[in-house]
PDB file of N, CA and C in Angstrom:
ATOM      1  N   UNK A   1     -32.327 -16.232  -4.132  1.00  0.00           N
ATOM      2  CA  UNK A   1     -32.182 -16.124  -2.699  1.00  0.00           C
ATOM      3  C   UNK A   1     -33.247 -15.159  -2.187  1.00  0.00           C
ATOM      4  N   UNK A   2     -34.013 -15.527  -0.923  1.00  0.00           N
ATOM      5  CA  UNK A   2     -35.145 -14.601  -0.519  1.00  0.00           C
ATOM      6  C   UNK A   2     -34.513 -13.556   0.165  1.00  0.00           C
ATOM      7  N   UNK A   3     -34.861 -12.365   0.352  1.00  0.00           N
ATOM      8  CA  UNK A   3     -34.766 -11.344   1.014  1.00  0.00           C
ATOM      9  C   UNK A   3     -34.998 -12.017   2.375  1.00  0.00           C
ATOM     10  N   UNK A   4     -33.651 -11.198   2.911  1.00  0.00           N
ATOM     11  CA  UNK A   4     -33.451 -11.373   4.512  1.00  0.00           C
ATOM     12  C   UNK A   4     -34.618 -10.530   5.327  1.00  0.00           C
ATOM     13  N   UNK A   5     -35.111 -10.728   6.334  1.00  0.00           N
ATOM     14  CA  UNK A   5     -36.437 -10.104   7.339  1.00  0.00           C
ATOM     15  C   UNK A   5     -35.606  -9.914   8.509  1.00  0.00           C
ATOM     16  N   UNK A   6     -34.884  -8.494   8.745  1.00  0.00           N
ATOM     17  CA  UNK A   6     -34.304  -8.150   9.609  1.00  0.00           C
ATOM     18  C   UNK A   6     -35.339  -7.691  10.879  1.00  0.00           C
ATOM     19  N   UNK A   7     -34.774  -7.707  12.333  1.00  0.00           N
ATOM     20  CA  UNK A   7     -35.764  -6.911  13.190  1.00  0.00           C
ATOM     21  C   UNK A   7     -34.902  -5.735  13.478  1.00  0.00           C
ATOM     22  N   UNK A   8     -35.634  -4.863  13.898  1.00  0.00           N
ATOM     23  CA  UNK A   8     -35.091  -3.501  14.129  1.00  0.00           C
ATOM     24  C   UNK A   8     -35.145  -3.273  15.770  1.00  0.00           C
ATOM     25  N   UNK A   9     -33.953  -3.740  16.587  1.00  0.00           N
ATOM     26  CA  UNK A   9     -33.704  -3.473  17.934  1.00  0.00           C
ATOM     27  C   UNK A   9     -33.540  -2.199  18.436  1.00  0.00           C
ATOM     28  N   UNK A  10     -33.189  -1.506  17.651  1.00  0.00           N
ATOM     29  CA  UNK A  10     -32.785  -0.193  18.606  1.00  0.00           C
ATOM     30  C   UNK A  10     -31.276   0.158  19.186  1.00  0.00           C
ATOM     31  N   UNK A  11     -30.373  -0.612  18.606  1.00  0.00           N
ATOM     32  CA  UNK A  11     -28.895  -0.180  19.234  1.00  0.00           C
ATOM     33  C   UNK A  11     -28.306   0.845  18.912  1.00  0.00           C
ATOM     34  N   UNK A  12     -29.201   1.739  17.824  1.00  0.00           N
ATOM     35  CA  UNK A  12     -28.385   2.727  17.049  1.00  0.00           C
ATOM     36  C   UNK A  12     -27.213   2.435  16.109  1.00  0.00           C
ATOM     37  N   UNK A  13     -27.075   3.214  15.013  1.00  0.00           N
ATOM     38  CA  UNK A  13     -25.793   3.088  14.330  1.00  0.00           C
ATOM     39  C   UNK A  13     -24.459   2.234  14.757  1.00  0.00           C
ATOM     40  N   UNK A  14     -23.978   1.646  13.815  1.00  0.00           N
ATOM     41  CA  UNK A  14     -22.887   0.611  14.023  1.00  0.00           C
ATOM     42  C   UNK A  14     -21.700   2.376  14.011  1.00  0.00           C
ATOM     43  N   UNK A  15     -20.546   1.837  15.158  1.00  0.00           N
ATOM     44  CA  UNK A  15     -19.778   2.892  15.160  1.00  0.00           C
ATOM     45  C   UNK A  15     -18.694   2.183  14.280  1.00  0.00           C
ATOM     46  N   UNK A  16     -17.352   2.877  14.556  1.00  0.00           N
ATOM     47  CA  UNK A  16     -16.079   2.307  13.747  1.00  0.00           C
ATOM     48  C   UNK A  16     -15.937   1.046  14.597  1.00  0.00           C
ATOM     49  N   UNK A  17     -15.746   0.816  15.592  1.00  0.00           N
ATOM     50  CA  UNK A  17     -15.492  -0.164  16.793  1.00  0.00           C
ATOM     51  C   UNK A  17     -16.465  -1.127  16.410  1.00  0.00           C
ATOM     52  N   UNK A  18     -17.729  -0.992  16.730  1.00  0.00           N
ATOM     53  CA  UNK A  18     -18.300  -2.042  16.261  1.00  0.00           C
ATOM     54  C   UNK A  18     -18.287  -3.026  15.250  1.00  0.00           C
ATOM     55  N   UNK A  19     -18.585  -4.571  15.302  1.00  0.00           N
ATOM     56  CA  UNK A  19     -18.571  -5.016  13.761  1.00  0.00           C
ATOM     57  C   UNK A  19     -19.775  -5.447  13.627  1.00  0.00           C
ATOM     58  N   UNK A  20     -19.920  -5.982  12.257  1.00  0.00           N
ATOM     59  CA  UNK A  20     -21.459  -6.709  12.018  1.00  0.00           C
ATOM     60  C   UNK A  20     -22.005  -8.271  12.701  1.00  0.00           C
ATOM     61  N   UNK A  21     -23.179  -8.249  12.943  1.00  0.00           N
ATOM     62  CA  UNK A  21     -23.694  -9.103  13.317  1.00  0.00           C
ATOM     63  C   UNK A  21     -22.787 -10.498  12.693  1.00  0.00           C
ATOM     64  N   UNK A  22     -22.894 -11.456  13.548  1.00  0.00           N
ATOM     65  CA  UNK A  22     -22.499 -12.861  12.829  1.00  0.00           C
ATOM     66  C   UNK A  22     -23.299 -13.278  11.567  1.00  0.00           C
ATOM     67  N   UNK A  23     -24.859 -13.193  12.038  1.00  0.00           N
ATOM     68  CA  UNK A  23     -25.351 -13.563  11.120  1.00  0.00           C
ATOM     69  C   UNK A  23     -25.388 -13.010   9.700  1.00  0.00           C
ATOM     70  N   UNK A  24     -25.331 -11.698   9.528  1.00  0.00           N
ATOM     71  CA  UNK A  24     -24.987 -10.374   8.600  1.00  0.00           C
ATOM     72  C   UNK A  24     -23.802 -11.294   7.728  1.00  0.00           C
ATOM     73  N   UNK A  25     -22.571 -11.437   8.352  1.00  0.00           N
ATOM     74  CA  UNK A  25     -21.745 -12.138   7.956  1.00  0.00           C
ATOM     75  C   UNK A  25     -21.689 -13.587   6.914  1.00  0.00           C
ATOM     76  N   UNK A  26     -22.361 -14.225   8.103  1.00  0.00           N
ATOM     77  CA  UNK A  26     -22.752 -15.574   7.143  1.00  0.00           C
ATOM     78  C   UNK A  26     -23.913 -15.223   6.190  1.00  0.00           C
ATOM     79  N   UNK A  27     -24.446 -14.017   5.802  1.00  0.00           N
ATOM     80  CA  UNK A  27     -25.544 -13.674   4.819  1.00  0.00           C
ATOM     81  C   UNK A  27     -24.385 -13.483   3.382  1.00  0.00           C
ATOM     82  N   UNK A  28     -23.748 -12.511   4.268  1.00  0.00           N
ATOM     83  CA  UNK A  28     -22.879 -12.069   3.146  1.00  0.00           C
ATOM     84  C   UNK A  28     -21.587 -12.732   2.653  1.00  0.00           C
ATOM     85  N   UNK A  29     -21.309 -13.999   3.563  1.00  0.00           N
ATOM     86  CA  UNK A  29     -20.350 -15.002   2.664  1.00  0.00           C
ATOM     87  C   UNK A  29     -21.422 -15.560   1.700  1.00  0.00           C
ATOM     88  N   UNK A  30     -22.194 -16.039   1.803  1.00  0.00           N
ATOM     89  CA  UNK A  30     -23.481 -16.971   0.753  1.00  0.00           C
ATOM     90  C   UNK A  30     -23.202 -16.107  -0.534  1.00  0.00           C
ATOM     91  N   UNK A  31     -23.277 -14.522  -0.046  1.00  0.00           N
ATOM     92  CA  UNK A  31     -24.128 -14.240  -1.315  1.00  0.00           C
ATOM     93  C   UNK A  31     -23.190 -14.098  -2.528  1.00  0.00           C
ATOM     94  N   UNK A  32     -21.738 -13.736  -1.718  1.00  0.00           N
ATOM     95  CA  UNK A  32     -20.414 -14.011  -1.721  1.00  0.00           C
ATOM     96  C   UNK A  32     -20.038 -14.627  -3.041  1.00  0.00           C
ATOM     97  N   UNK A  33     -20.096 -16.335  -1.985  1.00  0.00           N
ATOM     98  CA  UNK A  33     -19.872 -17.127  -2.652  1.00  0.00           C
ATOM     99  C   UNK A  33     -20.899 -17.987  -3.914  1.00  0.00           C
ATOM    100  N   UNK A  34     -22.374 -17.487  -3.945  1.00  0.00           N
ATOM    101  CA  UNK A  34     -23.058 -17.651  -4.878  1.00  0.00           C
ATOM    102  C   UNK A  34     -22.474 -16.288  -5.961  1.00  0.00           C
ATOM    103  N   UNK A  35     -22.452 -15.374  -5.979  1.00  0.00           N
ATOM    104  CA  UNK A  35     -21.839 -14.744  -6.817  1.00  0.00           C
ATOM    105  C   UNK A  35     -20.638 -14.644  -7.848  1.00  0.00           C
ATOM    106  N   UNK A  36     -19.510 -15.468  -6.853  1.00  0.00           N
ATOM    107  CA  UNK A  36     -18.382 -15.929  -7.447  1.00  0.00           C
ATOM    108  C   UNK A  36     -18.331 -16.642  -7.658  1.00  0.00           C
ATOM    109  N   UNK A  37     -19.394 -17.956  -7.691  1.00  0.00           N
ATOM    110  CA  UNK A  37     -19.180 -19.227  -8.084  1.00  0.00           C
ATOM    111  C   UNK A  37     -18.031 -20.244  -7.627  1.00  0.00           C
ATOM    112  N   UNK A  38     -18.396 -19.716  -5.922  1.00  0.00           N
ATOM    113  CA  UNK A  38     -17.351 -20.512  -5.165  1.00  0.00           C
ATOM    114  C   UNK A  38     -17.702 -21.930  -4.904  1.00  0.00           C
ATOM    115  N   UNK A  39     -16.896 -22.663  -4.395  1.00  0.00           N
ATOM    116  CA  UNK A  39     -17.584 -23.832  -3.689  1.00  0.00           C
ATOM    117  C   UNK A  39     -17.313 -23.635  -2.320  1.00  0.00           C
ATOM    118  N   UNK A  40     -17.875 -24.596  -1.570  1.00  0.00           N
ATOM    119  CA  UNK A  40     -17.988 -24.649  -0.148  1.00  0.00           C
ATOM    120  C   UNK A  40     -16.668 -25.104   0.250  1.00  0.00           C
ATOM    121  N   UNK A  41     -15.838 -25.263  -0.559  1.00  0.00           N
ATOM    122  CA  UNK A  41     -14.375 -25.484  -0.103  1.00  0.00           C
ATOM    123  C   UNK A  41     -13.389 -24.682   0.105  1.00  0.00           C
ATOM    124  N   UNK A  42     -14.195 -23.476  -0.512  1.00  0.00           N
ATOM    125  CA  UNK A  42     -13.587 -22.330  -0.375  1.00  0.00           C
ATOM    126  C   UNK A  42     -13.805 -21.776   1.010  1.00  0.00           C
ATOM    127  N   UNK A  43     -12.324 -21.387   1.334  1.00  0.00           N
ATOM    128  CA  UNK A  43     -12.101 -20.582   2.856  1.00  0.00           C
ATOM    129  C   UNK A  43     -12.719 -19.207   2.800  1.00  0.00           C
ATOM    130  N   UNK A  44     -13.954 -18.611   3.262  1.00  0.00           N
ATOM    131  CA  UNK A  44     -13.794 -16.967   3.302  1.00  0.00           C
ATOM    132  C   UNK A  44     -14.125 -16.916   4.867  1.00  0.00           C
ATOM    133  N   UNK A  45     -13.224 -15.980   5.550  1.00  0.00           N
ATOM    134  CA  UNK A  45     -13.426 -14.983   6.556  1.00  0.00           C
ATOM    135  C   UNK A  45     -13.845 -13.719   5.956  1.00  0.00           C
ATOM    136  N   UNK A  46     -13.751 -12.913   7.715  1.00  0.00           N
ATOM    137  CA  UNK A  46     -14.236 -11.899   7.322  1.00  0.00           C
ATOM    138  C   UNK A  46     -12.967 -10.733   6.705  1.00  0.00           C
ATOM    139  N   UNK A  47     -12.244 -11.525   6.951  1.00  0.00           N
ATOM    140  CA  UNK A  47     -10.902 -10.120   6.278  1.00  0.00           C
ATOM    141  C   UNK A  47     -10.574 -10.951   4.789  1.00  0.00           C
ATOM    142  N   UNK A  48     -11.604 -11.849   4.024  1.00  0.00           N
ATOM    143  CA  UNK A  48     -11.523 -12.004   2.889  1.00  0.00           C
ATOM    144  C   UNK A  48     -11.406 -11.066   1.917  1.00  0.00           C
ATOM    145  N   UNK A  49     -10.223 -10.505   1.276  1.00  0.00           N
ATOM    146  CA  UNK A  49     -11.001  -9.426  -0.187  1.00  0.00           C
ATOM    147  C   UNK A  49     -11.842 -10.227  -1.215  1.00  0.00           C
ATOM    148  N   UNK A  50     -12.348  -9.502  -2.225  1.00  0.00           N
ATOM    149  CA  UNK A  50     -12.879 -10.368  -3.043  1.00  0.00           C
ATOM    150  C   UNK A  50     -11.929 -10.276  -3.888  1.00  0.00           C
ATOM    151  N   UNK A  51     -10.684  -9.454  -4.177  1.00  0.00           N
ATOM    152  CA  UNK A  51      -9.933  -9.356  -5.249  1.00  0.00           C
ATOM    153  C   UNK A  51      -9.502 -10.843  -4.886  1.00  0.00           C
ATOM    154  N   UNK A  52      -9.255 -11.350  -3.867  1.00  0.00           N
ATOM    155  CA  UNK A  52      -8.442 -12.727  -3.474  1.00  0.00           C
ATOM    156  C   UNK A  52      -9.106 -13.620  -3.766  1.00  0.00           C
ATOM    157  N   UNK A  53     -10.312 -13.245  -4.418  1.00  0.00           N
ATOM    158  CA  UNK A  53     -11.251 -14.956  -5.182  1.00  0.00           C
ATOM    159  C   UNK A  53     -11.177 -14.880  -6.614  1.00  0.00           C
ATOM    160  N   UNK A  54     -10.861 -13.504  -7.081  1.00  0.00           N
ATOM    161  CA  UNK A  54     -10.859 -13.470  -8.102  1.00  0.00           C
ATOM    162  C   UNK A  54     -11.557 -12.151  -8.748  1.00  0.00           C
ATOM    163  N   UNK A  55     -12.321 -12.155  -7.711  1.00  0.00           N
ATOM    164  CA  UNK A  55     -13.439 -11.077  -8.350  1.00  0.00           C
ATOM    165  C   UNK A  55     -12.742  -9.483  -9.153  1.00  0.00           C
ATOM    166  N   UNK A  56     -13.266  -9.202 -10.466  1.00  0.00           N
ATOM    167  CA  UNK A  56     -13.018  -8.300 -10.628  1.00  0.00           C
ATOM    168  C   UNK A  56     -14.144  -6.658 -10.424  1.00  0.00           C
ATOM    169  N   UNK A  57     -13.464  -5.868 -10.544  1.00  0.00           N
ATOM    170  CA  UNK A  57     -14.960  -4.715 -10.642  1.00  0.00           C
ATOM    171  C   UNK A  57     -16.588  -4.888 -11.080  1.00  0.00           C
ATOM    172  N   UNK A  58     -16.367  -6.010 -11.792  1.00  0.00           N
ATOM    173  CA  UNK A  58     -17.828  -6.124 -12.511  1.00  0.00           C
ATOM    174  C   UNK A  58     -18.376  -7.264 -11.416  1.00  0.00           C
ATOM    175  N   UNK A  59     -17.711  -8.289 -11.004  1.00  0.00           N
ATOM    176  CA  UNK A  59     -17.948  -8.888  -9.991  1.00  0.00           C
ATOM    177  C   UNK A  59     -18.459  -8.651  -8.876  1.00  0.00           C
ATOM    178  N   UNK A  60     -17.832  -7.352  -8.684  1.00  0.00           N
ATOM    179  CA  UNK A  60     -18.281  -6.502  -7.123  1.00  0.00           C
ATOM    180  C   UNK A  60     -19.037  -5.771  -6.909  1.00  0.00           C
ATOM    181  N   UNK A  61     -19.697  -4.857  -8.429  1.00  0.00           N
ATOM    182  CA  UNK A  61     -21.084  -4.622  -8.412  1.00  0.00           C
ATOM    183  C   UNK A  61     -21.832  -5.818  -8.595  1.00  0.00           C
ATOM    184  N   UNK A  62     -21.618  -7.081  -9.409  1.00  0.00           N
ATOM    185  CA  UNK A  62     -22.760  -7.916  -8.990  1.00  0.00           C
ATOM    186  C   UNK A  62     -23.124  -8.320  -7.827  1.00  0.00           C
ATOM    187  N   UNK A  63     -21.581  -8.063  -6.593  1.00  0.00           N
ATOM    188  CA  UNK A  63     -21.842  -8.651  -5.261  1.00  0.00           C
ATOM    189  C   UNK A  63     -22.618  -7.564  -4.261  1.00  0.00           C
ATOM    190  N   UNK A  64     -22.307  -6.473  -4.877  1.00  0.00           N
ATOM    191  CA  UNK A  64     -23.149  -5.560  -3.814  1.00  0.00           C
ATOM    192  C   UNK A  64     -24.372  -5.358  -4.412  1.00  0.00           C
ATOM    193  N   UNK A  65     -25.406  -5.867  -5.798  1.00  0.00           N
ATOM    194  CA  UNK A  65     -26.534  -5.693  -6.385  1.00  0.00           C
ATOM    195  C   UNK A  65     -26.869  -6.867  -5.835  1.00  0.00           C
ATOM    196  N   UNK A  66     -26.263  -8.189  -5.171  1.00  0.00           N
ATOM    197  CA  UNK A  66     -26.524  -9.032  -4.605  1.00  0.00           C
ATOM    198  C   UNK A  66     -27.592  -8.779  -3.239  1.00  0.00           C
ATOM    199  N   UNK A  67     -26.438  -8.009  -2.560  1.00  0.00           N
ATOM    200  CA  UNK A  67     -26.696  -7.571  -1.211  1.00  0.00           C
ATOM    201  C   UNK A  67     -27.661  -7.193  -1.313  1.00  0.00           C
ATOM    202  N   UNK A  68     -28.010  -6.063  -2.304  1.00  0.00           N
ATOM    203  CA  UNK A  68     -28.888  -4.949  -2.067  1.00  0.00           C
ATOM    204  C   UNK A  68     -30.488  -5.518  -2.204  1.00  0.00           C
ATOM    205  N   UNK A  69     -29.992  -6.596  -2.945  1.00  0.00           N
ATOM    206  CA  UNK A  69     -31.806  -7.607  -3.274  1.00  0.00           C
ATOM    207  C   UNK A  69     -31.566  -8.445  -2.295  1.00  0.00           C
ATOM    208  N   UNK A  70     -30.833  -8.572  -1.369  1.00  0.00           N
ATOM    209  CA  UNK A  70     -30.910  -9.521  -0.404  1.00  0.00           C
ATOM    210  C   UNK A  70     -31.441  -9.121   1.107  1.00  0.00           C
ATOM    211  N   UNK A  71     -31.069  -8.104   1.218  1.00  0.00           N
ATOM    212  CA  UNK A  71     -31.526  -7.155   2.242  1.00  0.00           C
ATOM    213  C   UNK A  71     -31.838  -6.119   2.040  1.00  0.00           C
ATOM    214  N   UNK A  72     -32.479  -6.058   1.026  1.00  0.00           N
ATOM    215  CA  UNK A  72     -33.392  -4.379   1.107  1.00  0.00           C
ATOM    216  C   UNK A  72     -32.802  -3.282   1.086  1.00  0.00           C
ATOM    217  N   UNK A  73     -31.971  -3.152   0.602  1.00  0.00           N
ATOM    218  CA  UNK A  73     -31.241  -1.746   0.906  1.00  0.00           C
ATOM    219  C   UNK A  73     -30.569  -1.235  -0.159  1.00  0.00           C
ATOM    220  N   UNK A  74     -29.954  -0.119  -0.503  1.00  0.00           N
ATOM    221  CA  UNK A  74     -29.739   0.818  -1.587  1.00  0.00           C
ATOM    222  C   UNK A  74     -28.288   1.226  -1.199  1.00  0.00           C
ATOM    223  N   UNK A  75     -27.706   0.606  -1.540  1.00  0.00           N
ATOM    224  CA  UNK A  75     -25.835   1.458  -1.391  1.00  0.00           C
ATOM    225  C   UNK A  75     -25.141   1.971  -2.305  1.00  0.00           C
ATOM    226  N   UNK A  76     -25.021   3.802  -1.923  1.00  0.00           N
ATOM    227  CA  UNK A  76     -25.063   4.736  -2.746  1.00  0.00           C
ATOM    228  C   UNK A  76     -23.196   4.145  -3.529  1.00  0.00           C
ATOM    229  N   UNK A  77     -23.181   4.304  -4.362  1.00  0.00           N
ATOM    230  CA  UNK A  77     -21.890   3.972  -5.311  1.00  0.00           C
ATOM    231  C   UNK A  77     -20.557   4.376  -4.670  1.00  0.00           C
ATOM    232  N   UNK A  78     -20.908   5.795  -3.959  1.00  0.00           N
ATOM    233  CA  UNK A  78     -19.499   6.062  -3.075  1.00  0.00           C
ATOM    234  C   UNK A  78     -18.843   4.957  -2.189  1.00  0.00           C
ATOM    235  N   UNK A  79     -20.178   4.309  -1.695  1.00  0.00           N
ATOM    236  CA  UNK A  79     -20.048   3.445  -0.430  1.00  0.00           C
ATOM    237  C   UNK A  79     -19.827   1.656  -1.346  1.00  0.00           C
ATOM    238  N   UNK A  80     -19.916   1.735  -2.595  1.00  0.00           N
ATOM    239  CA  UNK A  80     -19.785   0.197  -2.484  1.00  0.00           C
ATOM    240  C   UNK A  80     -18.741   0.219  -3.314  1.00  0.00           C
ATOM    241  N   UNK A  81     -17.684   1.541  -3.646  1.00  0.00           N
ATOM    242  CA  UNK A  81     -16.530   1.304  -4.279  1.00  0.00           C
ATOM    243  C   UNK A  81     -15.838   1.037  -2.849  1.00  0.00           C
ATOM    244  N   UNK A  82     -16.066   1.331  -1.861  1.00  0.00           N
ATOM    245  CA  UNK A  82     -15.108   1.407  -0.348  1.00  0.00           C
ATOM    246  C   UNK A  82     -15.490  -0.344  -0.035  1.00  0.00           C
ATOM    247  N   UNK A  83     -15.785  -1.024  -0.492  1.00  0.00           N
ATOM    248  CA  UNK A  83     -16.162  -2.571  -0.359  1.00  0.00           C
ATOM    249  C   UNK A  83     -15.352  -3.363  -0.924  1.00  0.00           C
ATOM    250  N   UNK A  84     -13.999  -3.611   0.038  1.00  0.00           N
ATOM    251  CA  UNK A  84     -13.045  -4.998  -0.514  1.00  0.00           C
ATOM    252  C   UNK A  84     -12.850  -6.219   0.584  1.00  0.00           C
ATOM    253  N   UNK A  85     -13.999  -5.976   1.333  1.00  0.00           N
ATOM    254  CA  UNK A  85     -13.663  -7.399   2.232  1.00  0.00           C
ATOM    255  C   UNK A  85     -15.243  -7.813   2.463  1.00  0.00           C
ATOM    256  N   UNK A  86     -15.830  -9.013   3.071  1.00  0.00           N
ATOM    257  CA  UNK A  86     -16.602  -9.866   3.366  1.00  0.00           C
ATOM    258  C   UNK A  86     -16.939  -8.903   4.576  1.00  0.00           C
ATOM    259  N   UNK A  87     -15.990  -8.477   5.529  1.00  0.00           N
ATOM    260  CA  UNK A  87     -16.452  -7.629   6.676  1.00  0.00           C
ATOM    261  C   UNK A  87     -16.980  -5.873   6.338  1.00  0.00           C
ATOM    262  N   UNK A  88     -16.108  -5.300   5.305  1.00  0.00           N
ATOM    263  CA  UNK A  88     -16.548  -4.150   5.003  1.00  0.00           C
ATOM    264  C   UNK A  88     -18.152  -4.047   4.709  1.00  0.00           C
ATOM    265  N   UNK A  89     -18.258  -5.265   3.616  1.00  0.00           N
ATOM    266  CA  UNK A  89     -19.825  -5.284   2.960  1.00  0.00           C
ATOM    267  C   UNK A  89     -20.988  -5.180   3.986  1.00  0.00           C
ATOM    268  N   UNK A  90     -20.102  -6.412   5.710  1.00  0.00           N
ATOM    269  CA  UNK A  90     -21.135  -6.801   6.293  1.00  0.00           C
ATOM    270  C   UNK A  90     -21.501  -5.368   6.924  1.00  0.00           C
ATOM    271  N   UNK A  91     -20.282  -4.903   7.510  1.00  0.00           N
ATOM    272  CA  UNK A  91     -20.462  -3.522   8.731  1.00  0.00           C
ATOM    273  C   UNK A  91     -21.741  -2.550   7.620  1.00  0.00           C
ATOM    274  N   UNK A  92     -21.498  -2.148   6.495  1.00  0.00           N
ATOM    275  CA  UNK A  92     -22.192  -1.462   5.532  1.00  0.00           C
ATOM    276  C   UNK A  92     -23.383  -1.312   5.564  1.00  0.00           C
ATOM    277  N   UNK A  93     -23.584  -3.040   5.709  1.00  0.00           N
ATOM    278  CA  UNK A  93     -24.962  -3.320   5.516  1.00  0.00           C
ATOM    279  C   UNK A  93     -25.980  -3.389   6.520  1.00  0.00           C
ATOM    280  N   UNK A  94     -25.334  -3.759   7.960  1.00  0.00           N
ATOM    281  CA  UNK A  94     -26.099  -3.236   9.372  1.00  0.00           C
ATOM    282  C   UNK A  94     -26.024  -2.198   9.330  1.00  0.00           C
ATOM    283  N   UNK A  95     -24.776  -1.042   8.955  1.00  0.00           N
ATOM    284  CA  UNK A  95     -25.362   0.520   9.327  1.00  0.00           C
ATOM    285  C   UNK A  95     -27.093   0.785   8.427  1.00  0.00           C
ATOM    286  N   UNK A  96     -26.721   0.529   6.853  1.00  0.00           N
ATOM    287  CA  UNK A  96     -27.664   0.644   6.272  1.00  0.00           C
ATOM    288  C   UNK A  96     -28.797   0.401   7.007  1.00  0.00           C
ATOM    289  N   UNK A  97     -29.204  -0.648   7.613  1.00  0.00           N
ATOM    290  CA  UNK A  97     -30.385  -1.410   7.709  1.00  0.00           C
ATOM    291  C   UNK A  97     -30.740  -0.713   9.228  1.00  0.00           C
ATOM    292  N   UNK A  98     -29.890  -0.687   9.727  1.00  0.00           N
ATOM    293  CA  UNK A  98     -29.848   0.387  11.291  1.00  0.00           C
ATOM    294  C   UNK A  98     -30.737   1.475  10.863  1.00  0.00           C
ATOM    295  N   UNK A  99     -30.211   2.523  10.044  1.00  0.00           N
ATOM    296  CA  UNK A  99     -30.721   3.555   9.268  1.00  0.00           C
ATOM    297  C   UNK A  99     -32.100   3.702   8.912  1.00  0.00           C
ATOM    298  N   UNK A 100     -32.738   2.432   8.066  1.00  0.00           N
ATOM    299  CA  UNK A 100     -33.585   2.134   7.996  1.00  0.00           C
ATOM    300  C   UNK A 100     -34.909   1.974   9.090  1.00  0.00           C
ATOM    301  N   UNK A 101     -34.599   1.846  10.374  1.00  0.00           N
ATOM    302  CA  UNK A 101     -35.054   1.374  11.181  1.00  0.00           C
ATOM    303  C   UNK A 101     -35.854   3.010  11.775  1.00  0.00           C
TER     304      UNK A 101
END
């Protein structure tokens, strides 16, 4: 999967209120579901856990080493044990990339 080419708008940091982009979202069901070896029949929202596909711990660092080659970014270990939903990963990953900017 190629690395995502984000633009950098300027909205500042994602707060608690805020959520992630849609598209962020549908990045991070793909990488998701290429990781878990889902099919497209599979239902994920964003209040998906991954424990609910199956995924175990080793799973969920492959899903956030996913992310991290997918969009450029580095998520320190504190922050990707706090990662049990499709939405947690996404919000994570716009702050990250916000940050970046």
């Amino acid at each position: 999967m190629a690395a995502v080419s984000l633009t950098c708008i300027g909205f500042g940091t994602l707060s608690a209120d805020n959520q992630a982009k849609a598209e962020t979202l549908e990045k991070v069901s793909g990488i998701v579901r290429k990781q878990l070896a889902l099919s497209e029949e599979t239902q994920l929202t964003p209040q998906t856990k991954f424990s609910e596909l199956g995924a175990d711990s080793l799973d969920t660092v492959e899903i956030v080493m996913g992310l991290e080659e997918a969009f450029d970014i580095s998520v320190e270990e504190e922050n990707s044990e706090n990662i049990t939903t499709i939405q947690e990963a996404a919000d994570l990953i716009d702050k990250l990339v916000d940050k970046k900017c």
